[in-house]
C-alpha atoms as a PDB file:
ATOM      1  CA  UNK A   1     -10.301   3.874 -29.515  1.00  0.00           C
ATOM      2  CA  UNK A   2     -11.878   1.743 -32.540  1.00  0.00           C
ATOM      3  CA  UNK A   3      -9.673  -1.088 -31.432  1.00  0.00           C
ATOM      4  CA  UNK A   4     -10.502  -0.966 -28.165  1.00  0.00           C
ATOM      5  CA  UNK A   5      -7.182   0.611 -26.713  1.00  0.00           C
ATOM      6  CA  UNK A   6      -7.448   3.474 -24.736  1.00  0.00           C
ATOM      7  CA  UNK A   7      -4.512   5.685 -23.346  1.00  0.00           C
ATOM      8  CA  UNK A   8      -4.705   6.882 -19.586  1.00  0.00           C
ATOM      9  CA  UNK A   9      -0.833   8.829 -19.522  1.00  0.00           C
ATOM     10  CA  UNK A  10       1.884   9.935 -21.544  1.00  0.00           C
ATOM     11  CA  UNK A  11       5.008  10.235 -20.752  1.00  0.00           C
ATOM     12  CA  UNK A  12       6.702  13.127 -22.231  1.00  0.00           C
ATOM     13  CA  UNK A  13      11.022  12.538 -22.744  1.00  0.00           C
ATOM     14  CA  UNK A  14      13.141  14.428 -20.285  1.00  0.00           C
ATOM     15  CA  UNK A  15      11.182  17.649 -19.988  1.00  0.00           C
ATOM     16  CA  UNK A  16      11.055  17.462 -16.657  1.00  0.00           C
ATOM     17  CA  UNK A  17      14.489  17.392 -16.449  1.00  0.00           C
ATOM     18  CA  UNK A  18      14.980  21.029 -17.454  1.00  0.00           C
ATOM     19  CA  UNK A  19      13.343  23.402 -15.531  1.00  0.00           C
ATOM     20  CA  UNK A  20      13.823  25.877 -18.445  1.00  0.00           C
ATOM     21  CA  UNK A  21      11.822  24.206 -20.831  1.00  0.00           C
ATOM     22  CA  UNK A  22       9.281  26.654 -22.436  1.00  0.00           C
ATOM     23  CA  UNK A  23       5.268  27.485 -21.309  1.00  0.00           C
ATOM     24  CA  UNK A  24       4.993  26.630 -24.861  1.00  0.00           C
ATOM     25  CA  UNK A  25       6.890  23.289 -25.157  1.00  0.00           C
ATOM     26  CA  UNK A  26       4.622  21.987 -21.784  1.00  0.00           C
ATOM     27  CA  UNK A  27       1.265  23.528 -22.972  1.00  0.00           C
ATOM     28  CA  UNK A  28       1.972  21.364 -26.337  1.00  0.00           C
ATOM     29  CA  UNK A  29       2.499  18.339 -24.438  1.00  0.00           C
ATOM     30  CA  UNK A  30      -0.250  18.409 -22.290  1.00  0.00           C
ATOM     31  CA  UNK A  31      -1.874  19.156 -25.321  1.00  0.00           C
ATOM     32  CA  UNK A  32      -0.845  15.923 -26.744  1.00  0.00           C
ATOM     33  CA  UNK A  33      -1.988  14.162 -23.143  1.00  0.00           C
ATOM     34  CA  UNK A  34      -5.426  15.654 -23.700  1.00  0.00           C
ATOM     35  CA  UNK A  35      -5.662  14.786 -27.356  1.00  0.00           C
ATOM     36  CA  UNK A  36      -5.085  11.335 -27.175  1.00  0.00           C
ATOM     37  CA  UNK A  37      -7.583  11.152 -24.223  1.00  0.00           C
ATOM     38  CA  UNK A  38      -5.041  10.476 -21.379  1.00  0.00           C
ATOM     39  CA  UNK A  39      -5.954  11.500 -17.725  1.00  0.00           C
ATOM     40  CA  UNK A  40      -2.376  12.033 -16.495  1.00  0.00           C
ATOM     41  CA  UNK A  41       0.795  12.974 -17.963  1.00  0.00           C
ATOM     42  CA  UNK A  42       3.963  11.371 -16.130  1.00  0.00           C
ATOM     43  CA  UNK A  43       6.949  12.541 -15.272  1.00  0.00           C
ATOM     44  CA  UNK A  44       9.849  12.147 -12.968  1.00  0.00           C
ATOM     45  CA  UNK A  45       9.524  13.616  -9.696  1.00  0.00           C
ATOM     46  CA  UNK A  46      13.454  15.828  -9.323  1.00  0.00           C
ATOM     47  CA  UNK A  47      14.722  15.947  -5.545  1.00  0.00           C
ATOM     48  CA  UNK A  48      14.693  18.843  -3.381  1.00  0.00           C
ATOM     49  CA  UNK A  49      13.458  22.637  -4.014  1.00  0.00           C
ATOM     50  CA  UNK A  50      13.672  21.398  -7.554  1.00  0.00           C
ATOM     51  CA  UNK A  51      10.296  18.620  -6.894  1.00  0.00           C
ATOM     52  CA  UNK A  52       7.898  22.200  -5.756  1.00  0.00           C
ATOM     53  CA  UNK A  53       9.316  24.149  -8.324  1.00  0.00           C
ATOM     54  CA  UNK A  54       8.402  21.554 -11.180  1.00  0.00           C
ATOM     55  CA  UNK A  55       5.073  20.766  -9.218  1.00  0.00           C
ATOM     56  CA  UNK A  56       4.147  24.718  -8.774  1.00  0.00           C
ATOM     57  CA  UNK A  57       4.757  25.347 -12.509  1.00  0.00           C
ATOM     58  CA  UNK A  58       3.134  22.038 -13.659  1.00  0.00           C
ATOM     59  CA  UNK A  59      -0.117  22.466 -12.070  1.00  0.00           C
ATOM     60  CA  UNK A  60      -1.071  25.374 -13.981  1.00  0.00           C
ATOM     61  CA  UNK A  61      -0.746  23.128 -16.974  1.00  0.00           C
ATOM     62  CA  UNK A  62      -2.525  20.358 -15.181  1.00  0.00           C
ATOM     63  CA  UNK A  63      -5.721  23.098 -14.176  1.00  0.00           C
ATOM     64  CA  UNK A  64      -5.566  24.137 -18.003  1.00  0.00           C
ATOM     65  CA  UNK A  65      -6.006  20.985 -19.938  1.00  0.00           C
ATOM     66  CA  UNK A  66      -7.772  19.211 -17.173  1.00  0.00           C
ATOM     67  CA  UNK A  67      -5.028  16.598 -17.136  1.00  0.00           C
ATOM     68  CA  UNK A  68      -3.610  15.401 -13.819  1.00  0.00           C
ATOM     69  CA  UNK A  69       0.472  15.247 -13.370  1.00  0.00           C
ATOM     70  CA  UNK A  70       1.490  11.442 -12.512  1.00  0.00           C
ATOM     71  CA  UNK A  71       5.166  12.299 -10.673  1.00  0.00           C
ATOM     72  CA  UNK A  72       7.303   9.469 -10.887  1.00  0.00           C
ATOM     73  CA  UNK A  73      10.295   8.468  -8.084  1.00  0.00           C
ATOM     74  CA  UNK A  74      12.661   5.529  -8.899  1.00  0.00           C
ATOM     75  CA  UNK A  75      15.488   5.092  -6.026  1.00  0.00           C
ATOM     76  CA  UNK A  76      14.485   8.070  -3.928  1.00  0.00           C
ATOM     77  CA  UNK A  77      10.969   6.859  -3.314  1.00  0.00           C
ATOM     78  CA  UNK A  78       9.607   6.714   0.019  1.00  0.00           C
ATOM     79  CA  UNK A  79       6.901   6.640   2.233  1.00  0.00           C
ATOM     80  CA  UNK A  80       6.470  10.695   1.943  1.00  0.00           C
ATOM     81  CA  UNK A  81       8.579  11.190  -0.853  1.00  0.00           C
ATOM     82  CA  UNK A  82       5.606  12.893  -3.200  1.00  0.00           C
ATOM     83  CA  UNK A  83       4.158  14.638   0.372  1.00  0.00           C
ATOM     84  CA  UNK A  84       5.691  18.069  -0.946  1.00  0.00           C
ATOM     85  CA  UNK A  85       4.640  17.581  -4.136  1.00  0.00           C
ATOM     86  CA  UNK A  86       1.181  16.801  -3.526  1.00  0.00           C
ATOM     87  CA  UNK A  87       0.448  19.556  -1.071  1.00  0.00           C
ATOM     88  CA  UNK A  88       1.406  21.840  -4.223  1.00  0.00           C
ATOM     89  CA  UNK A  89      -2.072  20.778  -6.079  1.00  0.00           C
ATOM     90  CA  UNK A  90      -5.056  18.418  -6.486  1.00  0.00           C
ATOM     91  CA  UNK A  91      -3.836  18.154 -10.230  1.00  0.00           C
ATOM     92  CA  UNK A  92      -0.585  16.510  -9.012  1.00  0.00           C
ATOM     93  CA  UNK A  93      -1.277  12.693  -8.527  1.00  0.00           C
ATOM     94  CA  UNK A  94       1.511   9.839  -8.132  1.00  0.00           C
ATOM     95  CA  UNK A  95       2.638   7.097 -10.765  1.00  0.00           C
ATOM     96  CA  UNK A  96       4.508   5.232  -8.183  1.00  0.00           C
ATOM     97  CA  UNK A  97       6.671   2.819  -9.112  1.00  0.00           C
ATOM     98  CA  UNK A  98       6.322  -0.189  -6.391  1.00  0.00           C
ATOM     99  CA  UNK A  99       8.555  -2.279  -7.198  1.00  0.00           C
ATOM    100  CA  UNK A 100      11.951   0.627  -7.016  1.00  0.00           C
ATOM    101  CA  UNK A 101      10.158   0.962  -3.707  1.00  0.00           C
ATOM    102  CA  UNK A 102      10.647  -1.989  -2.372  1.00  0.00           C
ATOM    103  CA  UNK A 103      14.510  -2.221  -4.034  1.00  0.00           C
ATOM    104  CA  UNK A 104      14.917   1.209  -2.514  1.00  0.00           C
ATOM    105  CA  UNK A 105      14.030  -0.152   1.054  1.00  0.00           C
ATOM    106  CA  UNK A 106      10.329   0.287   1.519  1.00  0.00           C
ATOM    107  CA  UNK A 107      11.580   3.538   3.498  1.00  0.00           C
ATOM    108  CA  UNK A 108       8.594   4.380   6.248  1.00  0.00           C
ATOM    109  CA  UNK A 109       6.413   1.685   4.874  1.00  0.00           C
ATOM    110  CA  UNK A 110       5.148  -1.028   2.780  1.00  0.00           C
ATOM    111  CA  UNK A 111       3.621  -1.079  -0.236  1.00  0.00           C
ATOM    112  CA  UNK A 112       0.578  -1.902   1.165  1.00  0.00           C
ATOM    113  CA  UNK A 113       0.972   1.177   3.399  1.00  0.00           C
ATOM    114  CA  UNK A 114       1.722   3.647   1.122  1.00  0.00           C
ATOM    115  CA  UNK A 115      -1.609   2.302  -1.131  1.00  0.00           C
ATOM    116  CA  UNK A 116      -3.473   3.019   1.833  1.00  0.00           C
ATOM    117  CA  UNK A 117      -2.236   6.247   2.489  1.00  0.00           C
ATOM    118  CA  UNK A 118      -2.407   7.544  -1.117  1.00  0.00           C
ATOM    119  CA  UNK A 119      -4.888   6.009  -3.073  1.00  0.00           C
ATOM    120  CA  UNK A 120      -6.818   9.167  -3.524  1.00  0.00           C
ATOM    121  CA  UNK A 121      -3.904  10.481  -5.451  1.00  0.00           C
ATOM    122  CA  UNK A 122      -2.475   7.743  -7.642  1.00  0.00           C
ATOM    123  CA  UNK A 123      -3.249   8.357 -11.251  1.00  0.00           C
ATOM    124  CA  UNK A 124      -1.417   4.882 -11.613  1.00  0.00           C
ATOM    125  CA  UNK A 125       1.444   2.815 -10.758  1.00  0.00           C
ATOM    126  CA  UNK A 126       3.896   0.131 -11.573  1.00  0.00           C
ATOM    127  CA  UNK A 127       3.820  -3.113 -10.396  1.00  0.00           C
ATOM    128  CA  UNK A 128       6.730  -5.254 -10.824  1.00  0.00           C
ATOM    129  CA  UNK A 129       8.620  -7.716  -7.921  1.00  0.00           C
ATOM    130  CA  UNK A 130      11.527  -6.633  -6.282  1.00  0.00           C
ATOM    131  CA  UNK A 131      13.498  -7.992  -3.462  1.00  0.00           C
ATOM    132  CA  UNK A 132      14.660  -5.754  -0.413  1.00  0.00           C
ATOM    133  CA  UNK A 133      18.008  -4.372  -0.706  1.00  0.00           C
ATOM    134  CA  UNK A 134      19.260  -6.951   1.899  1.00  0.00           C
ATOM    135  CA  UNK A 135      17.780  -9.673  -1.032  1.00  0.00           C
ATOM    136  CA  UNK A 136      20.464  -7.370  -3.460  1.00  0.00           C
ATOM    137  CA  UNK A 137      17.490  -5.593  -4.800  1.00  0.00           C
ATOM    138  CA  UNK A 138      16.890  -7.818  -7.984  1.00  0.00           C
ATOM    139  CA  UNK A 139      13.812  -7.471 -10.360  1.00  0.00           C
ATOM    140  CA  UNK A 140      12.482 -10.778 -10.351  1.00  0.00           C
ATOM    141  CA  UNK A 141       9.025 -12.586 -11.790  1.00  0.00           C
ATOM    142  CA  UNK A 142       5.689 -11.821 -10.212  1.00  0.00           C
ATOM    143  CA  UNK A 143       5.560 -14.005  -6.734  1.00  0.00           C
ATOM    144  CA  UNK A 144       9.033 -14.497  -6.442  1.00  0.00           C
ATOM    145  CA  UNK A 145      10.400 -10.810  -4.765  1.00  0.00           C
ATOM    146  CA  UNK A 146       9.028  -9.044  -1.922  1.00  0.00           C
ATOM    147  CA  UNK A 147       6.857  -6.719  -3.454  1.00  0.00           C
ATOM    148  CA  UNK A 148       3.460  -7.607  -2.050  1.00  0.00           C
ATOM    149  CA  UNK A 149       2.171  -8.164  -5.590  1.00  0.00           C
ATOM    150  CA  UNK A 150      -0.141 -10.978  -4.250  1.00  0.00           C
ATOM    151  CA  UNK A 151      -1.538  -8.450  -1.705  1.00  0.00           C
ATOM    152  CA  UNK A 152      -1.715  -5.136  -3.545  1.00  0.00           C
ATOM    153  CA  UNK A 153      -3.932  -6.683  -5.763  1.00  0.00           C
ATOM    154  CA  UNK A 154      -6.357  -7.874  -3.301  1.00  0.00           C
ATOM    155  CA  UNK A 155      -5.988  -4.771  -1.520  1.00  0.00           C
ATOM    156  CA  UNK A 156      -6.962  -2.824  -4.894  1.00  0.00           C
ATOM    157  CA  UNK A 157      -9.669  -5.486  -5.674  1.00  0.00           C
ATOM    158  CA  UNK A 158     -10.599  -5.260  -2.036  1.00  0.00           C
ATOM    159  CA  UNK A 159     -11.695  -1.829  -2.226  1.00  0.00           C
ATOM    160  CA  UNK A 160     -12.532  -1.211  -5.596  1.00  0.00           C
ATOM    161  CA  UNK A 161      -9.523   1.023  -6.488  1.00  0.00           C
ATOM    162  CA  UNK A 162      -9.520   1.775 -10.273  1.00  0.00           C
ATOM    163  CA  UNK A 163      -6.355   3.745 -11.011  1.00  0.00           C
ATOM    164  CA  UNK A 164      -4.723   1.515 -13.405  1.00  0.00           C
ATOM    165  CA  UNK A 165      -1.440  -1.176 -12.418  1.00  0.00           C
ATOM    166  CA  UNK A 166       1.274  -1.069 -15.298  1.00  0.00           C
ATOM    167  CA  UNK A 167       2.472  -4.692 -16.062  1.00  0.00           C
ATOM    168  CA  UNK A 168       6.559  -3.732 -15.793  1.00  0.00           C
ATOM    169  CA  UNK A 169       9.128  -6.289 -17.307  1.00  0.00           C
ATOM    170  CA  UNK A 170      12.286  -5.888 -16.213  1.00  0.00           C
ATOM    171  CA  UNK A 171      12.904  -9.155 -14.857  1.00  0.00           C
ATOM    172  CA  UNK A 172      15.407 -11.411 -16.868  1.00  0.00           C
ATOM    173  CA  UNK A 173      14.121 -12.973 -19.928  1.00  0.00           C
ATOM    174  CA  UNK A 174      14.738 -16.928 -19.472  1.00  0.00           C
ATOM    175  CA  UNK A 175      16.385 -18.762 -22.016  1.00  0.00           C
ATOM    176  CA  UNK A 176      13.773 -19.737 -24.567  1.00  0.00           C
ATOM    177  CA  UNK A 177      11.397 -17.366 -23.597  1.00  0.00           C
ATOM    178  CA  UNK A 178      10.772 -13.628 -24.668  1.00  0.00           C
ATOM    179  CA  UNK A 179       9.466 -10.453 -23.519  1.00  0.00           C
ATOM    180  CA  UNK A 180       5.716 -10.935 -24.543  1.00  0.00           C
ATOM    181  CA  UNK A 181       5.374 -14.467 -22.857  1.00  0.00           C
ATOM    182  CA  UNK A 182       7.116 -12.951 -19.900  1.00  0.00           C
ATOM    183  CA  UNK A 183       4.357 -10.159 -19.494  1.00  0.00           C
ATOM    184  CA  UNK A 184       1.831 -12.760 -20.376  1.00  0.00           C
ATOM    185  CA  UNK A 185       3.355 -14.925 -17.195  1.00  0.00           C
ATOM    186  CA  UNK A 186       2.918 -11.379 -15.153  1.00  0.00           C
ATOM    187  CA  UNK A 187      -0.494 -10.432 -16.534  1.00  0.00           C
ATOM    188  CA  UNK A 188      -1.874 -14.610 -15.937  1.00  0.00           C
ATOM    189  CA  UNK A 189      -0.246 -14.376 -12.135  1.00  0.00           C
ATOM    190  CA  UNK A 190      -2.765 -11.270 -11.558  1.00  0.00           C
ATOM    191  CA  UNK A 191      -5.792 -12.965 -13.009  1.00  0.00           C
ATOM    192  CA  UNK A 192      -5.492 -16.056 -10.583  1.00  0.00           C
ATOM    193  CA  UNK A 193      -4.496 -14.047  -8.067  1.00  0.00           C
ATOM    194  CA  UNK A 194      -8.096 -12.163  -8.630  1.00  0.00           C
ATOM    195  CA  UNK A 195      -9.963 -14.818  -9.829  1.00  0.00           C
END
């Protein structure tokens, strides 16, 4: 916090994909969520009866630490793929991934739409340019994909939506460049886009 960087989730590794793990193992990492002052812990969102159970037994953790739970969908995501989920609890948010959205189909709706319809419960999401699965689904630079990126940031600047937008690289490095000046490129596209 001295240095000016702040944490708002953490992502604990593959809990959620054990629905045996211990009371004890998720109270200590939602105790590690609250201690270093994040607002949501993330995790990914399991299909089926599997998506309640893990929601019903989360929130109670969520309630307790006062820490929101950011599910997480990659190919399954859809326009009501965190409905179920979200009925479960107002501790149980979305970190939507937009971009495996749009590479999954943009099933029942845009990006755009699916902002609209759940901005009240994104604790934050990731923003990175896809194309369609009839484009093969590649991760490509900012502008370049048909991810709306252009739009959902006008659209969050628009009406003064806070929940934070993770820079995602997973684009191809170019030849002479590196990771860092690629998220610079991605983080200098969003600036002019809301300048």
């Amino acid at each position: 916090n001295d240095a000016g960087v702040t944490m708002y989730a953490y992502k604990p590794d593959r809990l959620e994909k054990n629905l045996q793990t211990t009371d004890a193992e998720f109270d200590y990492v939602f105790t590690i969520a609250s201690t270093l002052g994040a607002s949501s812990l993330h995790m990914e969102l399991p299909s089926g009866a599997d998506a309640i159970a893990l929601a019903k037994r989360m929130a109670q953790f969520a309630e307790k630490h006062k820490v929101f739970v950011g599910f997480h969908t990659h190919g399954q995501g859809s326009m009501t793929a965190f409905d179920e989920a979200l009925a479960v609890s107002k501790w149980i948010t979305c970190n939507v991934d937009l971009g495996h959205y749009v590479a999954a189909g943009n099933v029942g709706g845009t990006p755009i739409q699916f902002l609209e319809k759940h901005h009240d419960r994104i604790s934050s999401f990731h923003l990175k340019d896809r194309t369609l699965p009839e484009h093969c689904s590649l991760t490509v630079p900012y502008g370049k994909g048909d991810g709306q990126i252009k739009d959902i940031l006008l659209l969050m600047k628009k009406n003064k939506w806070t929940f934070p937008a993770t820079v995602e690289l997973e684009s191809p490095i170019p030849a002479g460049s590196d990771a860092v000046k690629e998220v610079a490129r991605s983080v200098e596209f969003a600036r002019a886009v809301l300048a």
